[in-house]
N, C-alpha and C. Protein backbone atom coordinates (compact mmCIF):
# COMPACT_ATOMS: atom_id res chain seq x y z
N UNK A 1 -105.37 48.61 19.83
CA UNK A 1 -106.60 49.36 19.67
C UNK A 1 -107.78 48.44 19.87
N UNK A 2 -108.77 48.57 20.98
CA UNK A 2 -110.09 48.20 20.74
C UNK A 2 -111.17 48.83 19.30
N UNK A 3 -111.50 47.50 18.65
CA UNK A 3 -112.37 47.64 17.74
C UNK A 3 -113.81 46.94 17.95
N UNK A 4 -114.90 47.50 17.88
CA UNK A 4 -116.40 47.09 18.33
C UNK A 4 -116.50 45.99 16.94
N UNK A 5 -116.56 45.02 16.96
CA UNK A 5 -116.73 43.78 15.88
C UNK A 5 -117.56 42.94 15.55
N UNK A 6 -118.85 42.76 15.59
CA UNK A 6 -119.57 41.43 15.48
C UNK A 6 -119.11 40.67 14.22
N UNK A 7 -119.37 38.85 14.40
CA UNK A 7 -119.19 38.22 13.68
C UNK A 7 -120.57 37.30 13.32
N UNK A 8 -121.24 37.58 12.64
CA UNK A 8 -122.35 37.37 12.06
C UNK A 8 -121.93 36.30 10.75
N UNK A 9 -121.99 34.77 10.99
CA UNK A 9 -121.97 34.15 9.65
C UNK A 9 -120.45 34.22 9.12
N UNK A 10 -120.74 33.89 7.78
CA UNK A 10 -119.35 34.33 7.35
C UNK A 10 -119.22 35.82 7.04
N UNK A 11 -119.73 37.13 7.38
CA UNK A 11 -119.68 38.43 7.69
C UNK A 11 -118.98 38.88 8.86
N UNK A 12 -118.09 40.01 8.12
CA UNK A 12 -117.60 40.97 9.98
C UNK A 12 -118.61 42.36 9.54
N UNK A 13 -119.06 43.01 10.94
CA UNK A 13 -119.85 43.49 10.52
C UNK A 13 -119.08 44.46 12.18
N UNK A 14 -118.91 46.08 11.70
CA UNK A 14 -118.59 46.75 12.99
C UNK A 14 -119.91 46.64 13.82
N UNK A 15 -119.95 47.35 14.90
CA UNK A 15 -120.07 47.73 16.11
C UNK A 15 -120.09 48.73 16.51
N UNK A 16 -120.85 49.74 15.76
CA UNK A 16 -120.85 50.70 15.87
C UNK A 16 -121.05 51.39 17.26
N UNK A 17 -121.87 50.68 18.09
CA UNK A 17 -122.31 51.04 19.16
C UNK A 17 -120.58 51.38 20.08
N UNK A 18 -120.52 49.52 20.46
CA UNK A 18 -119.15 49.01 21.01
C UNK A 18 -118.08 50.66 21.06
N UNK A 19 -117.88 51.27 19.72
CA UNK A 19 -116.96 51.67 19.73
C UNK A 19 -117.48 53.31 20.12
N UNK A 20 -118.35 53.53 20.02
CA UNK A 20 -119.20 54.83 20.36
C UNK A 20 -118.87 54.63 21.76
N UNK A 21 -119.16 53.55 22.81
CA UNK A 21 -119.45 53.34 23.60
C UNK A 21 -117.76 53.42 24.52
N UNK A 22 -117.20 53.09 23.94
CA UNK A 22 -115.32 53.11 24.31
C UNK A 22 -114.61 54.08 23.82
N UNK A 23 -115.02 54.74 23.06
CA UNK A 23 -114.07 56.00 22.30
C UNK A 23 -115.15 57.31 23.22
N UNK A 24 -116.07 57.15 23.00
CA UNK A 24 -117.26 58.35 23.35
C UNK A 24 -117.51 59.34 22.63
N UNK A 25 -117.22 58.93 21.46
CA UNK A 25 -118.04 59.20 19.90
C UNK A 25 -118.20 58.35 18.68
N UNK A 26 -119.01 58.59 17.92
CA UNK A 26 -118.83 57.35 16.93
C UNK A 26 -117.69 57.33 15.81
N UNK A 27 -117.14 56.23 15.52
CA UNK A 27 -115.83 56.03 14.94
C UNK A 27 -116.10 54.95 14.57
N UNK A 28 -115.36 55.11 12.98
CA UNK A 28 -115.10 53.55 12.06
C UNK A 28 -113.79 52.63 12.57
N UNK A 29 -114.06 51.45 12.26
CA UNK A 29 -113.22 50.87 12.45
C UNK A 29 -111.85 51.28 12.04
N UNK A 30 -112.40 51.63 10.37
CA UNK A 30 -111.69 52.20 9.47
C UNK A 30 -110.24 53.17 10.17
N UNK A 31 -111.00 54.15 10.86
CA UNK A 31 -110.37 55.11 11.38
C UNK A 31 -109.60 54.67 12.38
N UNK A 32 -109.89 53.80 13.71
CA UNK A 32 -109.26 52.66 14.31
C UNK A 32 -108.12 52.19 13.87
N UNK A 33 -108.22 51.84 12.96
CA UNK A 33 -106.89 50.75 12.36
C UNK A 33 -105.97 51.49 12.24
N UNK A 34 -106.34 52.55 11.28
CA UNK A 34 -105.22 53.87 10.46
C UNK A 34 -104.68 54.86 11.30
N UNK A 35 -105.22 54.32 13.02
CA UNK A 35 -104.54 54.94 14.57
C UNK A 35 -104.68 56.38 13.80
N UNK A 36 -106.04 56.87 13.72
CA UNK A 36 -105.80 58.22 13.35
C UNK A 36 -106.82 58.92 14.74
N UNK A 37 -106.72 57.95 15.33
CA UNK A 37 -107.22 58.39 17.04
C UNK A 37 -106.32 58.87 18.11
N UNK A 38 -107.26 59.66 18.73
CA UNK A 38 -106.42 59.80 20.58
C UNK A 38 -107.07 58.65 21.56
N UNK A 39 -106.13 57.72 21.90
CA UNK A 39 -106.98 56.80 23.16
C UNK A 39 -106.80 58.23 24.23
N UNK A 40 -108.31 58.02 25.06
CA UNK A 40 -108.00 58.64 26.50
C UNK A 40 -107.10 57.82 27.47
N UNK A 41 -106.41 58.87 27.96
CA UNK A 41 -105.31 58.11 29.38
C UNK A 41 -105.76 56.61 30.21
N UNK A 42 -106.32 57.03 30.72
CA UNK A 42 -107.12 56.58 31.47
C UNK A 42 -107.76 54.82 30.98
N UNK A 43 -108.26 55.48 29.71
CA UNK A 43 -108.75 53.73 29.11
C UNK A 43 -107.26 53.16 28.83
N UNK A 44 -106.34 54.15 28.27
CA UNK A 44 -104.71 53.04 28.24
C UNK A 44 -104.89 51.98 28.95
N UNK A 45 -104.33 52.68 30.67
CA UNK A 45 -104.17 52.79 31.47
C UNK A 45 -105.11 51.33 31.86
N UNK A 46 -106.37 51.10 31.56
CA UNK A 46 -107.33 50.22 32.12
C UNK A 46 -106.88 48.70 30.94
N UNK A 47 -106.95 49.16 29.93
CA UNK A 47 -106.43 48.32 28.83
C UNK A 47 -105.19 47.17 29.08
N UNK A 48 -104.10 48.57 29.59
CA UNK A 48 -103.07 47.91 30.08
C UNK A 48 -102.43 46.87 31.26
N UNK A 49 -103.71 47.26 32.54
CA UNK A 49 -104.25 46.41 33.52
C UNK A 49 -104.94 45.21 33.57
N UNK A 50 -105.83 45.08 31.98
CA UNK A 50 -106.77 44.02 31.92
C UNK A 50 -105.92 42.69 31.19
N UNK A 51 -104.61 43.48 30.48
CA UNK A 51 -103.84 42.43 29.66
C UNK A 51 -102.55 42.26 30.85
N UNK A 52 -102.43 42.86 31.78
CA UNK A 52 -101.49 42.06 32.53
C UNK A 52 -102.22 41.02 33.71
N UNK A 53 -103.34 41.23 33.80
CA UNK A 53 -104.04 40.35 34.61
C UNK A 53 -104.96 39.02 34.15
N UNK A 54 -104.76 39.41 32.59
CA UNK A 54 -105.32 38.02 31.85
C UNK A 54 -104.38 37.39 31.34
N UNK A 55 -103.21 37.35 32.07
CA UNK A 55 -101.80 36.63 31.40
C UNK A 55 -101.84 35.49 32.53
């Protein structure tokens, strides 16, 4: 799962944007983690391309 994250200091602090911006609504991390999401096809699909080509 992509999670929108800044690391500010010794703070994690979401990203709210980040994940608005990749899901295409706003979503907690929270909700992220607990995979109580649908990824769209498509971003799989791109996800799954970007980690076989950064190997």
């Amino acid at each position: 799962a992509y999670i929108g994250v800044s690391f500010q200091g010794s703070a994690i602090e979401e990203d709210n944007k980040a994940n608005e911006l990749f899901y295409g609504k706003s979503i907690s991390n929270r909700t992220i983690l607990g995979n109580k999401i649908t990824v769209n096809p498509a971003v799989l699909k791109l996800l799954l391309l970007v980690k076989k080509v950064s190997k």
